[in-house]
Protein backbone atom coordinates (compact mmCIF):
# COMPACT_ATOMS: atom_id res chain seq x y z
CA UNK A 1 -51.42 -171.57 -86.89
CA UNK A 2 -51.26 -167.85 -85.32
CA UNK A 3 -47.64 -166.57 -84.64
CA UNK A 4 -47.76 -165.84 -81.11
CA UNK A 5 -48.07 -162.19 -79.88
CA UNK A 6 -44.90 -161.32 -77.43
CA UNK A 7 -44.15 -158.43 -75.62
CA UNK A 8 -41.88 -157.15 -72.82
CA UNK A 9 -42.63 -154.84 -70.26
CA UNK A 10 -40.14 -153.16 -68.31
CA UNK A 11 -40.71 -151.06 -65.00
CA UNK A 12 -38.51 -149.18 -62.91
CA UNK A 13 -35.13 -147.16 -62.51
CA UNK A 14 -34.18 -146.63 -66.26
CA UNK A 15 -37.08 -147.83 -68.54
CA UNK A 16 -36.84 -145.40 -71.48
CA UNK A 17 -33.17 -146.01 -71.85
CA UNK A 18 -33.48 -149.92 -71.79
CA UNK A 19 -36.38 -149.86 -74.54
CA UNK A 20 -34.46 -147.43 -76.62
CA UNK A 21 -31.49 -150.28 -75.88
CA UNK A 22 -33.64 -153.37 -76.82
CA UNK A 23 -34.52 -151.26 -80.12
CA UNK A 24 -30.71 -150.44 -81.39
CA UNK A 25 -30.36 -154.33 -80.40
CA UNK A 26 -32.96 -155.40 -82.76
CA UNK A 27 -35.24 -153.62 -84.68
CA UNK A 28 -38.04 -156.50 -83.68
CA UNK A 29 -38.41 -154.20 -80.59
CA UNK A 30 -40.80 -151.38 -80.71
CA UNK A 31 -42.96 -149.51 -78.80
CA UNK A 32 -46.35 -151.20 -78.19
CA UNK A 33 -48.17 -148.07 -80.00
CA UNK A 34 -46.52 -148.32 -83.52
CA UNK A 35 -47.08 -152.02 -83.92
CA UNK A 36 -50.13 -153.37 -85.64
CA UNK A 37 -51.08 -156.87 -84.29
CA UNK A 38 -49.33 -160.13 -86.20
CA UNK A 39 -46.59 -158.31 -87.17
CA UNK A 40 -43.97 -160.43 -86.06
CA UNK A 41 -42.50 -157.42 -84.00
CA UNK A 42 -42.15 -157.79 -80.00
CA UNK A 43 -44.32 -154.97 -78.32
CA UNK A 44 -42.63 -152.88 -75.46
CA UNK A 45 -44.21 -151.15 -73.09
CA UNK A 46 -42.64 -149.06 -70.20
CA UNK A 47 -44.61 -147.88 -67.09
CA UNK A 48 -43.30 -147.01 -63.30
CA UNK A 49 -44.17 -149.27 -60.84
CA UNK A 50 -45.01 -153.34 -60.59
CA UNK A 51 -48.89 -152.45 -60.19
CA UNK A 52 -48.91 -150.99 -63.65
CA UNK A 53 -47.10 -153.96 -65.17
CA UNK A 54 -49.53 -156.25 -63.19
CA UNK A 55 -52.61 -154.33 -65.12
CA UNK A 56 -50.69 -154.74 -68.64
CA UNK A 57 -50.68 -158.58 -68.50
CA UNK A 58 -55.03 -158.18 -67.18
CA UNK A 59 -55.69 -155.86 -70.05
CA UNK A 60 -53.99 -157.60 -72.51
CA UNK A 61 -53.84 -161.43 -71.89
CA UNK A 62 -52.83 -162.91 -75.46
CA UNK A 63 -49.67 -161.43 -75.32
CA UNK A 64 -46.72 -163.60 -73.89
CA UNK A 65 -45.38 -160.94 -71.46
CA UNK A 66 -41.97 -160.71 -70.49
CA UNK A 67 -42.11 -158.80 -67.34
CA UNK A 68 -38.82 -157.06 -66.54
CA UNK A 69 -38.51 -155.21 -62.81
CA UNK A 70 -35.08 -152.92 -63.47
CA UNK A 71 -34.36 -152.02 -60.14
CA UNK A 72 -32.56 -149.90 -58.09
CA UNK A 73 -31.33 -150.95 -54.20
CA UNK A 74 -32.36 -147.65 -52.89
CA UNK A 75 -35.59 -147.21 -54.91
CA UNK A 76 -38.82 -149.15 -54.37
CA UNK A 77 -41.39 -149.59 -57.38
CA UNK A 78 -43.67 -152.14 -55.80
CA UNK A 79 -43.09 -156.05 -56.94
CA UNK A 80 -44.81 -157.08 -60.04
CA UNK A 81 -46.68 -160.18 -59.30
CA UNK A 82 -44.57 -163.13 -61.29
CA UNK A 83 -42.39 -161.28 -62.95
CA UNK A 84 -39.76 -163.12 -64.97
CA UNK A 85 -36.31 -160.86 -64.92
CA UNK A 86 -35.15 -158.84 -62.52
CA UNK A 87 -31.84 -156.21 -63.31
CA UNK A 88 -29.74 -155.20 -61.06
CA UNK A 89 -29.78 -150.86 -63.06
CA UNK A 90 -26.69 -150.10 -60.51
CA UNK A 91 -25.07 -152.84 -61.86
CA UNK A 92 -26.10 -153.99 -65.25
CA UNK A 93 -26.16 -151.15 -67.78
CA UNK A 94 -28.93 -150.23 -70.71
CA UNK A 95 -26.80 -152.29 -73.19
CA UNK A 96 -26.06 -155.42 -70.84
CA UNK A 97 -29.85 -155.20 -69.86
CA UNK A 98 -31.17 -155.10 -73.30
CA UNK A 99 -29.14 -158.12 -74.30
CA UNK A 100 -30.80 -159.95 -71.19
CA UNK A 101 -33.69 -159.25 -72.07
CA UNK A 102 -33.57 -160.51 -75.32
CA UNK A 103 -31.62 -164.05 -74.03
CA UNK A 104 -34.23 -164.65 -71.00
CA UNK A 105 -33.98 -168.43 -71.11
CA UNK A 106 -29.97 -168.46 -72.01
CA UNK A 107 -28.38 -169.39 -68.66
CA UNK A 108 -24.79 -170.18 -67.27
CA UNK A 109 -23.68 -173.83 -66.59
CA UNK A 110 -19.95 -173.59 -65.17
CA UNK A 111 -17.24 -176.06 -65.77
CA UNK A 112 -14.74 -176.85 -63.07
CA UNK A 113 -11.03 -177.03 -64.47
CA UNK A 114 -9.13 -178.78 -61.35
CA UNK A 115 -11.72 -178.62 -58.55
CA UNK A 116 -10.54 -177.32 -55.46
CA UNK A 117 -9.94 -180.06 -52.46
CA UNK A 118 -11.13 -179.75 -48.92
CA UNK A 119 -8.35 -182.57 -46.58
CA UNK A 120 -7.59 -183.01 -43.37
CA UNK A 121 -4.17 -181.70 -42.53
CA UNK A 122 -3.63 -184.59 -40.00
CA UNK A 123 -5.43 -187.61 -41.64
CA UNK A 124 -7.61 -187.80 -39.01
CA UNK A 125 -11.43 -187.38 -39.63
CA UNK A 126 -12.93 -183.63 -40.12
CA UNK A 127 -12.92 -181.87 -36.47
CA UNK A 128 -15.91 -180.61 -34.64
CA UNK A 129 -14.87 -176.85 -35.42
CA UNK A 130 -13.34 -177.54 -38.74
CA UNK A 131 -10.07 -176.38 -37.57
CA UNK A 132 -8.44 -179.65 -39.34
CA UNK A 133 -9.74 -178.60 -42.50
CA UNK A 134 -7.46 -177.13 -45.29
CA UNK A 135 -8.41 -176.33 -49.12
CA UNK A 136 -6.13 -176.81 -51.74
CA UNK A 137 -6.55 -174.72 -54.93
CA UNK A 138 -4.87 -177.22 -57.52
CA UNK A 139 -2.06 -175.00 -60.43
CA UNK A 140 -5.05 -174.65 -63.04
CA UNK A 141 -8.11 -174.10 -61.74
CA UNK A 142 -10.48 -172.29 -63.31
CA UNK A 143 -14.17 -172.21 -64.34
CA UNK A 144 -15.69 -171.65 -67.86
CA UNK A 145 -18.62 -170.33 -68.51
CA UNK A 146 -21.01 -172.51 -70.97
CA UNK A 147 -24.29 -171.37 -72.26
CA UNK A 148 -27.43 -173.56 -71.64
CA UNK A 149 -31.06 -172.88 -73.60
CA UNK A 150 -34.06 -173.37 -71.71
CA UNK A 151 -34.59 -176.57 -72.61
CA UNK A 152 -31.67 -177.53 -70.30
CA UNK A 153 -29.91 -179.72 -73.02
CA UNK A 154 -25.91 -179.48 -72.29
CA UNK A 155 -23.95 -178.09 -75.58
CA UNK A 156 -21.68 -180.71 -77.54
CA UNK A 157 -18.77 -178.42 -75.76
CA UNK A 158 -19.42 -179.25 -71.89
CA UNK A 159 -17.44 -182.21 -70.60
CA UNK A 160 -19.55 -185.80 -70.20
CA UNK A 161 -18.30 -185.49 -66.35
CA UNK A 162 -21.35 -184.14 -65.09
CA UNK A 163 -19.83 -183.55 -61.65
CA UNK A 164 -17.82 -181.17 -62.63
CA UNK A 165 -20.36 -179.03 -64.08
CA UNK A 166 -22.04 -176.67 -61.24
CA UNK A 167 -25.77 -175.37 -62.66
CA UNK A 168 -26.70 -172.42 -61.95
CA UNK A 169 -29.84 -170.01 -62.89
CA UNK A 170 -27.21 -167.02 -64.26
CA UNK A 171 -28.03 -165.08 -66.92
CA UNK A 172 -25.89 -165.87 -70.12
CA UNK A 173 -25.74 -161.82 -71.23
CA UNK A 174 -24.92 -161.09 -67.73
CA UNK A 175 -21.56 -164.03 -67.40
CA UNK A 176 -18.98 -161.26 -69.27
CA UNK A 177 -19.54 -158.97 -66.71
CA UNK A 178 -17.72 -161.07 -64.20
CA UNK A 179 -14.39 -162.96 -64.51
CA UNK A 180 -15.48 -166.04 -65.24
CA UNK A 181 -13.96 -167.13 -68.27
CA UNK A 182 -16.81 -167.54 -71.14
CA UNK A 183 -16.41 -170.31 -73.96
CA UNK A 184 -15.68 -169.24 -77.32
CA UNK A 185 -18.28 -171.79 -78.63
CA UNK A 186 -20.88 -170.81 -76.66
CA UNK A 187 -19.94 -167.01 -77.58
CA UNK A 188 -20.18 -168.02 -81.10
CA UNK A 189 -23.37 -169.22 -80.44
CA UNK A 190 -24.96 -166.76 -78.62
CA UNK A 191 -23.08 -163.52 -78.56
């Protein structure tokens, strides 16, 4: 069986520093123009604006594309039709990118140490305008961070109480950035 041809292709604020990123991250990233096909390498191209990444995936359709859109709030490069990642460049850096990039389908599932309440202060039921309402944060609570392949299967680490684990569609390489405290198993696991 053929090994699959992959590639990414990033377009945007920042693209040459991101591919030279991915590269020092793992030498399985190179420019598309130095790689001979069935290589085993992942090809990465870099071009300016969502219209050019659109005409990448035409030109070159058995290649699984990873289409990356690194953006910018106050800069607009035109949408990519489908693309798959989009970065945040004035928040995420080269580095933080690269490893998101390279973890696409490695995504956050957060575990609720002592949930927060919502009671009534008078016992009575929940006013029209909420105004009975009153959270309690319990001495402990916290969330951890636990990371979750694409294939959606929980790790051995997550608790069996499934309603206290929120899902969410965060980006594993992107959790440390926050304050979220991050599992040391699933850090182990995947960096």
């Amino acid at each position: 069986m053929d090994e699959e041809r992959r590639g990414v292709v990033l377009y945007g604020s920042g693209v040459d520093v991101v591919a030279e990123a991915l590269r020092e991250l793992d030498p399985r990233y190179v420019p598309a123009h130095r790689v001979a096909p069935g290589t085993g390498q992942v090809l990465v191209l870099g071009r300016l604006n969502g219209a050019e990444a659109d005409a990448v995936r035409e030109a070159e359709p058995g290649v699984a594309w990873l289409v990356v859109e690194l953006y910018r709030p106050e800069v607009d490069v035109g949408h990519a039709r489908d693309p798959l990642l989009f970065l945040n460049m004035s928040k995420v850096g080269p580095r933080e990118a690269a490893r998101a990039i390279d973890q696409p389908d490695v995504v956050i599932w957060y575990e609720v140490i002592n949930p927060v309440r919502v009671i009534t202060v008078d016992g009575e039921p929940v006013a029209d305008d909420y105004s009975n309402l009153e959270l309690v944060v319990p001495d402990g609570h916290r969330m951890v961070a636990h990371a979750v392949g694409a294939d959606g299967a929980a790790p051995e680490c997550l608790p069996v109480d499934t309603e206290r684990v929120l899902r969410s569609h965060d980006l594993w390489a992107l959790g440390q950035l926050g304050e979220i405290e991050m599992c040391r198993v699933c850090t182990l696991r995947h960096g």
